[in-house]
N, C-alpha and C. Protein backbone atom coordinates (compact mmCIF):
# COMPACT_ATOMS: atom_id res chain seq x y z
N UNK A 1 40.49 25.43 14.32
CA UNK A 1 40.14 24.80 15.59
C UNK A 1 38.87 25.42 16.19
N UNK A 2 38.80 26.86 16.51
CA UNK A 2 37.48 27.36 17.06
C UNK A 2 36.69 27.29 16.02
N UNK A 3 36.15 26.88 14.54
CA UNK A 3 35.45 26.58 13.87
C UNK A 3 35.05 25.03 14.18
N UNK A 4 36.28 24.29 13.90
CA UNK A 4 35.49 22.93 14.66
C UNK A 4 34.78 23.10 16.10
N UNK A 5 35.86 23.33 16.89
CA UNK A 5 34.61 23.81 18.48
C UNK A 5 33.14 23.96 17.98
N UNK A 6 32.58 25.14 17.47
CA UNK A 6 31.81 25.97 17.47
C UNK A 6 30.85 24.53 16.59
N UNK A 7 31.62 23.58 15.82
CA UNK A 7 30.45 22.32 14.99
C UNK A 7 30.17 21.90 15.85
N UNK A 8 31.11 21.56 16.65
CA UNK A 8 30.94 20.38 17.92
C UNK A 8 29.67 20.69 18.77
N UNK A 9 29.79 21.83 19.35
CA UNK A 9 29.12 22.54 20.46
C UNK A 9 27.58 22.29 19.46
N UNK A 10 27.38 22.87 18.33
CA UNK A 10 26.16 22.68 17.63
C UNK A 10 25.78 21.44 17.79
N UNK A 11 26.41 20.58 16.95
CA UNK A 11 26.28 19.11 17.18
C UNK A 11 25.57 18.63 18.36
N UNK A 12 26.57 18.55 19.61
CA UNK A 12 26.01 18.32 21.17
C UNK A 12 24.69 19.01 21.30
N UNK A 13 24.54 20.34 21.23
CA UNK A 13 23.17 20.97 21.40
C UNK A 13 22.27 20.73 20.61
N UNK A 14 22.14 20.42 19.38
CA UNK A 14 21.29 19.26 18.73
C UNK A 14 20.64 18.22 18.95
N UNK A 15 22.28 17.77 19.54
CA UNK A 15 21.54 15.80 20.13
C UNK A 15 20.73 15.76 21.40
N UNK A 16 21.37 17.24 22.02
CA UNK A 16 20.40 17.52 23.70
C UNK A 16 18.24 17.65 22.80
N UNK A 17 18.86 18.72 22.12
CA UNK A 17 17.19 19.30 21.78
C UNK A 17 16.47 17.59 21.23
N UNK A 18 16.57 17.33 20.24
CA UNK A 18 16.32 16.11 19.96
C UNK A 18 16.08 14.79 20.84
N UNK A 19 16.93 14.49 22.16
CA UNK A 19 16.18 14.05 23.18
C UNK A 19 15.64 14.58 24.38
N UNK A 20 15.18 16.11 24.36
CA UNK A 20 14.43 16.55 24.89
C UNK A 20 13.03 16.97 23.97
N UNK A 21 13.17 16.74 22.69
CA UNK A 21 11.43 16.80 22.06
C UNK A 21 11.34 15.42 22.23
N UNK A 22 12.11 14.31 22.13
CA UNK A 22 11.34 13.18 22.64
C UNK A 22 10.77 12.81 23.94
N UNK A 23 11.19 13.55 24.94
CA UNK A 23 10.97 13.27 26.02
C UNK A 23 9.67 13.97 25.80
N UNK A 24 9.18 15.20 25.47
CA UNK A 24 8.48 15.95 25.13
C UNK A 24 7.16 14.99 24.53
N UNK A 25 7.78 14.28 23.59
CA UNK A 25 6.72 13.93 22.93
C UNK A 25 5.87 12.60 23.75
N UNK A 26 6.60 11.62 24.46
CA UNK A 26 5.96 10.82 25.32
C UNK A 26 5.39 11.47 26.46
N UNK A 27 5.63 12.41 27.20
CA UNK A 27 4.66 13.25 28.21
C UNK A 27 3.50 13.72 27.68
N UNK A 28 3.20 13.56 26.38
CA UNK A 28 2.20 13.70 25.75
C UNK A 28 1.20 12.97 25.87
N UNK A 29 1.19 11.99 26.49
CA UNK A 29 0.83 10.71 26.53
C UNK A 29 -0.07 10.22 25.61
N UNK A 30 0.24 9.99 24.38
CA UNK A 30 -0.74 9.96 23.26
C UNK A 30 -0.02 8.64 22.34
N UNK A 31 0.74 8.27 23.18
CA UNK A 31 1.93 6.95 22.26
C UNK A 31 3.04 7.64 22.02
N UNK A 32 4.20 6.64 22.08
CA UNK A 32 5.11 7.26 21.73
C UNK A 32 6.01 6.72 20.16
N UNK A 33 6.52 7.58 19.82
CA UNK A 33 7.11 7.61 18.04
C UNK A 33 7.84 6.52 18.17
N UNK A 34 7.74 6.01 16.92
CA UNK A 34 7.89 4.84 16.10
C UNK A 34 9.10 4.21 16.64
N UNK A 35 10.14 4.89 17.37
CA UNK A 35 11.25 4.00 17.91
C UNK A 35 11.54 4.12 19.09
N UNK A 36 10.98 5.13 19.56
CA UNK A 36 10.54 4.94 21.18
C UNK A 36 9.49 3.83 21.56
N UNK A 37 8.69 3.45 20.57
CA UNK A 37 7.92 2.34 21.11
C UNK A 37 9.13 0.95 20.88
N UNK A 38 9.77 0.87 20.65
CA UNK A 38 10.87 -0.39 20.13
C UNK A 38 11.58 -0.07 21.49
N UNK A 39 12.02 1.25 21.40
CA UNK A 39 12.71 1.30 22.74
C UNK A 39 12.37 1.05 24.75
N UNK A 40 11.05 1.37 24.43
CA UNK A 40 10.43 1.44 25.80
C UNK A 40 10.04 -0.16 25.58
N UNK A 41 9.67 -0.89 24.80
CA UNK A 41 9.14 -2.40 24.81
C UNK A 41 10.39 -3.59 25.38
N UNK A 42 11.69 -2.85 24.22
CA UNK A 42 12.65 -3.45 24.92
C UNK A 42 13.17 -3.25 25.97
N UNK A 43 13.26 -2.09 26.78
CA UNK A 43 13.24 -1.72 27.90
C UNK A 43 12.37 -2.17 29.14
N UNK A 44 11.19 -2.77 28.84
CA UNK A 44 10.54 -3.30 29.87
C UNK A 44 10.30 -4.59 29.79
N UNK A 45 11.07 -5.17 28.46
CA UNK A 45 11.61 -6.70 29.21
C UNK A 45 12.52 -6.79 29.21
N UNK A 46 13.67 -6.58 29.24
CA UNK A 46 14.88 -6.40 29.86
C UNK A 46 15.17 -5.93 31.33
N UNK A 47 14.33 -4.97 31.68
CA UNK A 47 14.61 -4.09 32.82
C UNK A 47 15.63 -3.21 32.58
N UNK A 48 15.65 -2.56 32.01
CA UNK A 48 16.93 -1.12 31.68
C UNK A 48 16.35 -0.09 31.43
N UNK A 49 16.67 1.42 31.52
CA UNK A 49 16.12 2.70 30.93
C UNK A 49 16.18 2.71 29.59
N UNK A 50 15.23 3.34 29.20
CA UNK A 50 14.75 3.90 27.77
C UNK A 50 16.03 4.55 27.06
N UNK A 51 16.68 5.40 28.06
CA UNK A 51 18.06 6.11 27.52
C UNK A 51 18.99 4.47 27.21
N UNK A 52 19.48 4.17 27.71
CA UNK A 52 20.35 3.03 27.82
C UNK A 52 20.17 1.85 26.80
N UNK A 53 18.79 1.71 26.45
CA UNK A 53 17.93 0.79 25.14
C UNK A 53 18.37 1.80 23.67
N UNK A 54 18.42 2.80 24.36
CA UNK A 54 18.38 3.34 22.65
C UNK A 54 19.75 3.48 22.45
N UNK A 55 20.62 3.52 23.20
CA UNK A 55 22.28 3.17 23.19
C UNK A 55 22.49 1.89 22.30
N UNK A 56 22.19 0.89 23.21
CA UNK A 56 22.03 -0.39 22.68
C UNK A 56 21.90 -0.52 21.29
N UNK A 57 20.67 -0.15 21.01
CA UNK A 57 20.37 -0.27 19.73
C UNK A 57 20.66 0.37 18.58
N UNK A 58 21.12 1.56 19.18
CA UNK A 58 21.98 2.54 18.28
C UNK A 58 23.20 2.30 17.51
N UNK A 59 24.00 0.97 18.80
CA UNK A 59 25.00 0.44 18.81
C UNK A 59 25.30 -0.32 17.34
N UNK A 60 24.17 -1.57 17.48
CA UNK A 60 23.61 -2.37 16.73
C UNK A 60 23.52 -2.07 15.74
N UNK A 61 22.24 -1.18 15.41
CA UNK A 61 22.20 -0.04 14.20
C UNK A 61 23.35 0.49 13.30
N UNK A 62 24.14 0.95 14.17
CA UNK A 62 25.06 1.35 13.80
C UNK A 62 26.81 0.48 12.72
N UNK A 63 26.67 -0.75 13.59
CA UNK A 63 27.51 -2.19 13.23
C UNK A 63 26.82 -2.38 12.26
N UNK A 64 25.24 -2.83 12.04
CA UNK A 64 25.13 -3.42 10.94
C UNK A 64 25.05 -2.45 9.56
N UNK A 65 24.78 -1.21 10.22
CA UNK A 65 24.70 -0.01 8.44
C UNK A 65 26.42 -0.30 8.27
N UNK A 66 27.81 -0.16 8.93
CA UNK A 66 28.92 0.02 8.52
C UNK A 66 29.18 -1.73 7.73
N UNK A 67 28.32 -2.64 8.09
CA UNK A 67 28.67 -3.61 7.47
C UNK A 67 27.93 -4.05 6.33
N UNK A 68 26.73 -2.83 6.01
CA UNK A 68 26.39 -2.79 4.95
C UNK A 68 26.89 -1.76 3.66
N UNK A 69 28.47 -0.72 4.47
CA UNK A 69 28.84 -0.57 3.26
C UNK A 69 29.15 1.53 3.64
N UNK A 70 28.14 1.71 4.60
CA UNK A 70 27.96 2.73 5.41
C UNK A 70 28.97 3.22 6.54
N UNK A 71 29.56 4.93 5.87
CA UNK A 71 30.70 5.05 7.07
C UNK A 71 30.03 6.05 7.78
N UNK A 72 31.12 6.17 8.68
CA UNK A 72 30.24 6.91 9.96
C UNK A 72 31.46 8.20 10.51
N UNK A 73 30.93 9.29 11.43
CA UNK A 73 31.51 10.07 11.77
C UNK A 73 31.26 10.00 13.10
N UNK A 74 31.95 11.11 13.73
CA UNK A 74 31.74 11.54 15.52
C UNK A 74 30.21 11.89 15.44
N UNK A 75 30.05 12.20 14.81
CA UNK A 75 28.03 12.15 14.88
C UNK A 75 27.39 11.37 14.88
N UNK A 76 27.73 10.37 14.17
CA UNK A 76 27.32 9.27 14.02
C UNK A 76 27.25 8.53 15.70
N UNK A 77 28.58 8.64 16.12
CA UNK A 77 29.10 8.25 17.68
C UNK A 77 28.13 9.10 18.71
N UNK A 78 28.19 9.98 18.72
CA UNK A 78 27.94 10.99 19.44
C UNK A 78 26.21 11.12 19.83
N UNK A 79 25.70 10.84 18.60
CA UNK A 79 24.46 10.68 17.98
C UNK A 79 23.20 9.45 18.95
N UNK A 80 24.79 7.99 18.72
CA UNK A 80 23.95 6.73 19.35
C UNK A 80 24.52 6.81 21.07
N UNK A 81 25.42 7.81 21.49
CA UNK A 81 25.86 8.06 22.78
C UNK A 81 24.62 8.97 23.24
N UNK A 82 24.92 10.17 23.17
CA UNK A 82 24.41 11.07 23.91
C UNK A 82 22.72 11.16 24.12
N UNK A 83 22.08 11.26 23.12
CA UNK A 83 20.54 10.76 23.02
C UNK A 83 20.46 10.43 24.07
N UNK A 84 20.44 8.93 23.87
CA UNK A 84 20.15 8.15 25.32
C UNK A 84 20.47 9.02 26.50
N UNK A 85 21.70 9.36 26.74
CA UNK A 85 21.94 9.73 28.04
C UNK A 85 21.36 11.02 28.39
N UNK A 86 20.87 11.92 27.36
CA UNK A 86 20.29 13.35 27.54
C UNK A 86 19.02 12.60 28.06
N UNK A 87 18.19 11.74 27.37
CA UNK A 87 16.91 11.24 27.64
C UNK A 87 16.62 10.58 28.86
N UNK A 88 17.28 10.11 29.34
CA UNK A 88 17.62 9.49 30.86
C UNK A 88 17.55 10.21 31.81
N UNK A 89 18.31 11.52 31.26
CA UNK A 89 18.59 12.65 32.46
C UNK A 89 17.40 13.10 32.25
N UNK A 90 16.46 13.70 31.23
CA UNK A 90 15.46 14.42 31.40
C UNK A 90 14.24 13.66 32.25
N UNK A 91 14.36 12.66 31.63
CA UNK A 91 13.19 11.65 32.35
C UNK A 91 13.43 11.65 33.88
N UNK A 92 14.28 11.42 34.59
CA UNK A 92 14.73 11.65 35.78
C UNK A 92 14.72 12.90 36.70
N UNK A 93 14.63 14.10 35.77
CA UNK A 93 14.27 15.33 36.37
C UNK A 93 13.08 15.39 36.21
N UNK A 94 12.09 14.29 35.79
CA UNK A 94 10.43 14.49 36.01
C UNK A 94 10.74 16.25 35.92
N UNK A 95 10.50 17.12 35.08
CA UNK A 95 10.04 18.53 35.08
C UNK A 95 9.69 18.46 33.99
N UNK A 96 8.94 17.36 33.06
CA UNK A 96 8.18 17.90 32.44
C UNK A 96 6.44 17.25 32.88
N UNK A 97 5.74 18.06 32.17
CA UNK A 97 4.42 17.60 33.00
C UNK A 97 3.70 16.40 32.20
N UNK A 98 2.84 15.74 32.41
CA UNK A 98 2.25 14.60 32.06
C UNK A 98 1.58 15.23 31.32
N UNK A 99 0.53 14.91 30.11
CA UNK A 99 -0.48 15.71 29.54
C UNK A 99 -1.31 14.33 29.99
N UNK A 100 -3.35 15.57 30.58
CA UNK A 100 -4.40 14.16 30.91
C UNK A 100 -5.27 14.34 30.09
N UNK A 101 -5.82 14.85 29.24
CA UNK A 101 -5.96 14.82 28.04
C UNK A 101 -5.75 15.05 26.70
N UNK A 102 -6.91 15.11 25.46
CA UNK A 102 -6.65 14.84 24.29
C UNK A 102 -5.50 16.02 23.88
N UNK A 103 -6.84 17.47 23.69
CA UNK A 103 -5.77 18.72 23.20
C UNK A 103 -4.78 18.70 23.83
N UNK A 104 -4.31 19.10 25.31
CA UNK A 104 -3.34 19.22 25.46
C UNK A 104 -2.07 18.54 25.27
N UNK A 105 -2.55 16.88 24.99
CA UNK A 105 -1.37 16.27 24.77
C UNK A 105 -1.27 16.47 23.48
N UNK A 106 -2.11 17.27 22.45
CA UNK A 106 -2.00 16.78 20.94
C UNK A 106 -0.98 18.49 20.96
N UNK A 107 -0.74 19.21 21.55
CA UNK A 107 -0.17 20.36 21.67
C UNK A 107 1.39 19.82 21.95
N UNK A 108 1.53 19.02 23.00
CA UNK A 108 2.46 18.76 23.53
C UNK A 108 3.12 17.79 22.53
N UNK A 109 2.76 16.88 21.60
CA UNK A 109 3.25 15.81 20.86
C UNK A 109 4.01 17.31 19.70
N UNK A 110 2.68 17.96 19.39
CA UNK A 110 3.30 18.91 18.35
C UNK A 110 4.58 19.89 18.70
N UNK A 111 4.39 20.11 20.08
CA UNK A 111 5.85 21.03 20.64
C UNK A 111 6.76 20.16 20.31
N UNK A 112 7.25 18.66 20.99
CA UNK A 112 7.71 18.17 20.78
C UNK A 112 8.64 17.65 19.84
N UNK A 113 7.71 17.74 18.31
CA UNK A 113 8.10 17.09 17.68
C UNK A 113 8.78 18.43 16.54
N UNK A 114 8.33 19.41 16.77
CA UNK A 114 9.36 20.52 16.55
C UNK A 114 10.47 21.26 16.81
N UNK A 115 11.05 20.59 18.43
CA UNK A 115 12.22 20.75 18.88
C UNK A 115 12.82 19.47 18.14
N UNK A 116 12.39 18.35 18.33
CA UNK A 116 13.17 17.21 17.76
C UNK A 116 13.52 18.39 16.13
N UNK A 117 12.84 18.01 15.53
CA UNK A 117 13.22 18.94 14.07
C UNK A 117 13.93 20.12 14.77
N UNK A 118 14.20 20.97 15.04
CA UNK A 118 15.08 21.83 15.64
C UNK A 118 16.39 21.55 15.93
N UNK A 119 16.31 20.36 16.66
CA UNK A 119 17.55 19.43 16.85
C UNK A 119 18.48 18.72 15.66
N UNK A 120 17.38 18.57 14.48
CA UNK A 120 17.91 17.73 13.71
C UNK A 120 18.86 18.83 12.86
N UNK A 121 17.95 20.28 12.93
CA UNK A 121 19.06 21.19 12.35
C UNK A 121 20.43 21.37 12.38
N UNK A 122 20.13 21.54 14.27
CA UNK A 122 21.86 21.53 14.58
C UNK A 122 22.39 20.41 14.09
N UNK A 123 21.99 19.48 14.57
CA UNK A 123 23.05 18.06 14.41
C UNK A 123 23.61 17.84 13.14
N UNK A 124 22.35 18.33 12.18
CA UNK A 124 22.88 17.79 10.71
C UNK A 124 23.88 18.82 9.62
N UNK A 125 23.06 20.40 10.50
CA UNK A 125 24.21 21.49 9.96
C UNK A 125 25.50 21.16 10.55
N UNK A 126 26.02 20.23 11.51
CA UNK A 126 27.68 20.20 12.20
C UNK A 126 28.38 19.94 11.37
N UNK A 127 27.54 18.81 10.60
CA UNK A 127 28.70 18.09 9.43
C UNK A 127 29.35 16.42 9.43
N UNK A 128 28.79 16.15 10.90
CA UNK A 128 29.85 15.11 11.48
C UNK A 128 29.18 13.63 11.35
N UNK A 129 28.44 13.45 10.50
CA UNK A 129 27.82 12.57 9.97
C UNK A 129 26.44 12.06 10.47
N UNK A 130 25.41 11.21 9.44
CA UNK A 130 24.03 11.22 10.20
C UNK A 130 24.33 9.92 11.32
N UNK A 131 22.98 10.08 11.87
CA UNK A 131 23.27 9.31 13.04
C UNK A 131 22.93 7.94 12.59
N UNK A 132 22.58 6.86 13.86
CA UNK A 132 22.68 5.53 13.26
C UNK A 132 21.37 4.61 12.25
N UNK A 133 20.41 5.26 12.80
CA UNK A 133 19.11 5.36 11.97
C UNK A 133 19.00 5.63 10.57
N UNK A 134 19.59 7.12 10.13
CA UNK A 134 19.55 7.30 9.06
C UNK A 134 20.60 6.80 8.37
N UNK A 135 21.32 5.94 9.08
CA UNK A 135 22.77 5.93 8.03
C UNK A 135 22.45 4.43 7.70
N UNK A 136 21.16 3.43 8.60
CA UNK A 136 21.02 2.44 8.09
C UNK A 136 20.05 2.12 7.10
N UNK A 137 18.85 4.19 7.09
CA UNK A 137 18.46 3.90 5.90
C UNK A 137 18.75 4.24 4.57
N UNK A 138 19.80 4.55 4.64
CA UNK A 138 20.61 4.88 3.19
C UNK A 138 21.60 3.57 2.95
N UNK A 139 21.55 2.98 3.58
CA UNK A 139 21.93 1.13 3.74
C UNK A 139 20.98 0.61 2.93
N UNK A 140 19.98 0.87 3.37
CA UNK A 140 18.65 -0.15 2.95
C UNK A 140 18.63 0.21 1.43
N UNK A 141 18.28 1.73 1.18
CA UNK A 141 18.14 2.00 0.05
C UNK A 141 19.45 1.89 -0.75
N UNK A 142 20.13 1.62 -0.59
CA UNK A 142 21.14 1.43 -1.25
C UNK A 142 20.97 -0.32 -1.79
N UNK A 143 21.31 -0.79 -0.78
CA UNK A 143 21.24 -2.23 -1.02
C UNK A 143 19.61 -2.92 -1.66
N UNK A 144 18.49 -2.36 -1.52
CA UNK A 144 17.40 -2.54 -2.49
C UNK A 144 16.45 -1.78 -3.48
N UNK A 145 17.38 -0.93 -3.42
CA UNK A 145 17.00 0.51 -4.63
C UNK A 145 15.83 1.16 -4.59
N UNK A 146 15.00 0.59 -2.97
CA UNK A 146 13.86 1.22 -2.36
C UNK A 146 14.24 2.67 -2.58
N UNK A 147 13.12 3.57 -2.55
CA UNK A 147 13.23 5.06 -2.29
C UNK A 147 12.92 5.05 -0.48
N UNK A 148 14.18 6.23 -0.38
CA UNK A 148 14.63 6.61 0.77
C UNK A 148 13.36 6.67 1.65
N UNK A 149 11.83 7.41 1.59
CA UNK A 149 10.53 7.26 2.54
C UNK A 149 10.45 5.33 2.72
N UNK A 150 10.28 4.97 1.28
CA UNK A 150 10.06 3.50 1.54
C UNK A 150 10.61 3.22 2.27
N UNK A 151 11.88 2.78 2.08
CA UNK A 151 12.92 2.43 3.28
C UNK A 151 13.15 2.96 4.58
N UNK A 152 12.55 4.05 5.03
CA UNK A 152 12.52 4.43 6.50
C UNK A 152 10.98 4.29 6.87
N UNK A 153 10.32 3.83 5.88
CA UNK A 153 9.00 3.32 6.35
C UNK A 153 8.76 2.19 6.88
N UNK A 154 9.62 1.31 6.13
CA UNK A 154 10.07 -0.33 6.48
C UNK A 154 10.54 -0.53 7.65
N UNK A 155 11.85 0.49 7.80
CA UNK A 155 12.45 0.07 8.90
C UNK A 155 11.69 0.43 10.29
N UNK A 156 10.60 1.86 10.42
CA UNK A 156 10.21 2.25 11.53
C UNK A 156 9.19 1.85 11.50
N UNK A 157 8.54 0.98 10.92
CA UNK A 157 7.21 -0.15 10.71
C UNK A 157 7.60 -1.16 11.69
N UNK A 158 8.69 -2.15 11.02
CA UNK A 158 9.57 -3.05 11.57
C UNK A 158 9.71 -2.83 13.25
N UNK A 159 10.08 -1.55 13.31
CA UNK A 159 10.31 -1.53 15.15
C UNK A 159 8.98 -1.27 15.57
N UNK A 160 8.24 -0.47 15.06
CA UNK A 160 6.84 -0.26 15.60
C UNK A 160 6.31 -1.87 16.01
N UNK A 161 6.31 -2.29 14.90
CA UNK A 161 5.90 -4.23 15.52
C UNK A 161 6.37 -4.56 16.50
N UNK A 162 7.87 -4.53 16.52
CA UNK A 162 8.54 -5.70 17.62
C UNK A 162 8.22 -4.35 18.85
N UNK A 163 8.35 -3.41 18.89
CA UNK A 163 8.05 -2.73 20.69
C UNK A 163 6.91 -2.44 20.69
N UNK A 164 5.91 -3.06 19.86
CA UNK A 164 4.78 -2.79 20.38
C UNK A 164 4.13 -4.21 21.22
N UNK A 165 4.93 -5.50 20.34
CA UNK A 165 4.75 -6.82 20.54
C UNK A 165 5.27 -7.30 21.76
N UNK A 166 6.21 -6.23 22.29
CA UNK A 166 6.96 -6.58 23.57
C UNK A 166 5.94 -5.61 24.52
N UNK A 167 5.30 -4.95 24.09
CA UNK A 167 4.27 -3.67 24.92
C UNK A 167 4.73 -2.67 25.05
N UNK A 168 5.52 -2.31 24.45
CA UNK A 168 5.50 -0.79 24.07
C UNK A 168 4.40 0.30 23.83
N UNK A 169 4.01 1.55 24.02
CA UNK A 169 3.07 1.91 24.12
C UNK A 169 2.51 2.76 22.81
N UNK A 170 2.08 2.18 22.06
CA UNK A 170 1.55 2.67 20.83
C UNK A 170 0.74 3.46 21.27
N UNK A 171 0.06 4.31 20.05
CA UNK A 171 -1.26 5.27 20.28
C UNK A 171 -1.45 5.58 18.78
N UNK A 172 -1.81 6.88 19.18
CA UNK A 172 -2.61 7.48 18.19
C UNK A 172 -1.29 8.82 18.33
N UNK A 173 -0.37 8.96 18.97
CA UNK A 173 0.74 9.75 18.75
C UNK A 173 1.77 8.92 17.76
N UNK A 174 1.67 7.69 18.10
CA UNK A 174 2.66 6.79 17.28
C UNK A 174 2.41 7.46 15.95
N UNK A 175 1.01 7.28 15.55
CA UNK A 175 1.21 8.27 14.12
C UNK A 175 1.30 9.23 13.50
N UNK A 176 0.75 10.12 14.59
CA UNK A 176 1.00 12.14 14.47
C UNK A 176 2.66 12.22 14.31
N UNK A 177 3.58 11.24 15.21
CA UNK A 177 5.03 11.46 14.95
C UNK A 177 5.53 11.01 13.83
N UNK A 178 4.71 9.50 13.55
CA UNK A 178 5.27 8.85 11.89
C UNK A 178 5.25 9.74 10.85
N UNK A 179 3.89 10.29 10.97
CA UNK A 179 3.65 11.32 9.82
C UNK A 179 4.21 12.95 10.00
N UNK A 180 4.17 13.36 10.93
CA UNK A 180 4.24 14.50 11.63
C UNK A 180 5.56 15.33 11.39
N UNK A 181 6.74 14.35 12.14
CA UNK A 181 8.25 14.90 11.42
C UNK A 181 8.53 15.28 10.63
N UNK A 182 8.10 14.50 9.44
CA UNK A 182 8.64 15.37 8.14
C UNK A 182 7.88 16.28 7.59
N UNK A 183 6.98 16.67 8.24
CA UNK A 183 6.36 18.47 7.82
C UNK A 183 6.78 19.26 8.93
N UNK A 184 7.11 18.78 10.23
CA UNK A 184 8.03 19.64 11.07
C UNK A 184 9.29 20.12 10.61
N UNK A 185 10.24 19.05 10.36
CA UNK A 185 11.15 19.52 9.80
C UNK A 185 11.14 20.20 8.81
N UNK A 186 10.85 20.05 7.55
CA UNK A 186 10.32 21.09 6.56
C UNK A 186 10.04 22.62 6.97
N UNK A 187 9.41 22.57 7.67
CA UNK A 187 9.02 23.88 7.99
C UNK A 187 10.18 24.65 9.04
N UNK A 188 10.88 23.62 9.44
CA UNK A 188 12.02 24.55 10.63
C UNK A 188 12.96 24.46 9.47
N UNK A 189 13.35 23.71 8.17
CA UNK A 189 14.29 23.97 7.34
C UNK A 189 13.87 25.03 6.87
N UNK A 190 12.85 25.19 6.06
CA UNK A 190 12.38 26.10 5.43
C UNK A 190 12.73 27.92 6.13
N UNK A 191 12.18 27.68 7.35
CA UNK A 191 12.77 28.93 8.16
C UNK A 191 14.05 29.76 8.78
N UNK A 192 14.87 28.24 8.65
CA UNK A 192 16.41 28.80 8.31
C UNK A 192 17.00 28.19 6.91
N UNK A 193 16.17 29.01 6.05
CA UNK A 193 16.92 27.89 4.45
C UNK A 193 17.64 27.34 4.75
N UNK A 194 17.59 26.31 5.13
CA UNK A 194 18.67 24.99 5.21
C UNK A 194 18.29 24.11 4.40
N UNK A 195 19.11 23.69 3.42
CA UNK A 195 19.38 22.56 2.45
C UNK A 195 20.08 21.38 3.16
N UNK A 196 19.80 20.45 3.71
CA UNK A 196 20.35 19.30 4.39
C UNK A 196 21.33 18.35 3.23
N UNK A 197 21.12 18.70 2.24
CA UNK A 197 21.54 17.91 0.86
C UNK A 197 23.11 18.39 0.48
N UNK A 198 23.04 20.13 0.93
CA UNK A 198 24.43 20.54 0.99
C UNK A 198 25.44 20.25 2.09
N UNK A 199 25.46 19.66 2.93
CA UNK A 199 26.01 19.63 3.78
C UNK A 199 27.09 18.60 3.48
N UNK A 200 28.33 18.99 3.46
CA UNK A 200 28.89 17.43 3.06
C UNK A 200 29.76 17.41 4.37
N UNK A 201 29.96 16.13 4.98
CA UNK A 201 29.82 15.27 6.38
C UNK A 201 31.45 14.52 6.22
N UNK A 202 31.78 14.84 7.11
CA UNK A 202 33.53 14.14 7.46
C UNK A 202 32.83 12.84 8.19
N UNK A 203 33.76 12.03 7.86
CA UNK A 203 33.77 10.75 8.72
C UNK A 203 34.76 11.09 9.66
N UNK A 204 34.49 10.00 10.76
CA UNK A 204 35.27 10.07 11.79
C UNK A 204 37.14 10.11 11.64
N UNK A 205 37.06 9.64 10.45
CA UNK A 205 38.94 9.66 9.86
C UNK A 205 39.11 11.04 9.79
N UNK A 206 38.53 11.49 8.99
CA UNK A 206 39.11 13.20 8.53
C UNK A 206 38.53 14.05 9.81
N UNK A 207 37.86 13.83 10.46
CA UNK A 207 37.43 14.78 11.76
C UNK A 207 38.90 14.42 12.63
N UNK A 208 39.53 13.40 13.00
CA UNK A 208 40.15 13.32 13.79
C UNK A 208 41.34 13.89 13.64
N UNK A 209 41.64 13.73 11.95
CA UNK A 209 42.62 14.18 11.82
C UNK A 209 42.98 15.54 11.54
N UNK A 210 41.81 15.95 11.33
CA UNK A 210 42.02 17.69 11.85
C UNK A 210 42.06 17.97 12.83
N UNK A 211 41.50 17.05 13.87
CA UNK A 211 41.76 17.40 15.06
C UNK A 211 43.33 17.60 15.81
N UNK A 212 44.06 16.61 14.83
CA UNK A 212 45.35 15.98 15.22
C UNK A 212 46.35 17.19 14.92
N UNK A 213 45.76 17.60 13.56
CA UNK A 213 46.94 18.86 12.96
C UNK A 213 46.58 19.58 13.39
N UNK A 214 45.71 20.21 14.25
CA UNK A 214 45.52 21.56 15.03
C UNK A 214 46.56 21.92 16.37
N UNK A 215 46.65 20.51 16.91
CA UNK A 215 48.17 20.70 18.18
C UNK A 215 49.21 20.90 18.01
């Protein structure tokens, strides 16, 4: 039981860091990453918060990877919950600062996007499955034998269009983050050897039910 605690607690503090380098990374003001622009586009024709859009869509995300074959855990849940609502709250405490120009925002995209990778550590060392994004691109690649970059290239292409088409705010960060993450992460794996490949992930069945035999 205090071993699960102690995933959980990781987990949660993961999904916090992760939507606080995003918040991070749009105060940058340099565009924002590839699904924050989907998110803020749909968000400003709808009229709803950015936190609350990426719920939504997480939601979505999430229905259509399990109906492509894809199971899911409390991370998975937790993952398309909390985000949003960490991101909502931060945005709302305005305490982070605007960046008004180039360097400093190109500093700030890079802080950013190294807590997100920081985040992804915790979340993905918990165990409790990936979140709804990645679990729809191991959908994709599954179902068209794309390699795994292809297929999360497609899909965060795909949203880059539609929230940028709705006015979402592209830039020239949109691509420091496209490209950017996966040498962030790398390098924060690299610094706590973490193998993301070893990790093997309970679905929400076997999480619960350890939860159940612990009372």
């Amino acid at each position: 039981m205090i071993k699960c605690t102690a995933r959980i607690i990781n987990l949660v503090f993961g999904l916090f860091l992760y939507a606080l380098g995003a918040a991070v990374t749009m105060k940058a003001n340099l565009g924002y990453a590839p699904w924050d622009v989907f998110h803020q586009g749909i968000a400003q024709t709808i009229g709803m918060s950015i936190g609350r859009v990426s719920i939504l869509a997480g939601l979505v995300i999430c229905v259509l990877a399990i109906l492509l074959g894809e199971k899911f855990g409390i991370g998975t849940i937790l993952n398309m919950l909390l985000i949003g609502l960490f991101l909502d709250w931060i945005l709302q405490m305005d305490a982070l600062p605007r960046m008004e120009n180039f360097f400093s925002g190109l500093l700030m995209m890079a802080a950013g996007l190294f807590i997100i990778a920081l985040g992804s550590y915790f979340y993905i060392n918990a165990g409790f499955g990936a979140g709804p994004r990645d679990s729809l691109m191991v959908a994709v690649k599954r179902k068209t034998g794309l390699a795994a970059g292809i297929s999360r290239t497609v899909i965060e292409g795909s949203a880059v269009l539609i929230g940028w088409l709705l006015g979402g705010p592209l830039g020239l960060g949109t691509v420091i983050a496209a490209f950017g993450i996966g040498l962030c992460i790398q390098i924060v794996f690299s610094l706590f050897r973490f193998d993301p490949t070893r990790v093997r992930h309970e679905t929400a069945g076997t999480t619960f039910q350890k939860l159940k035999s612990s009372f």
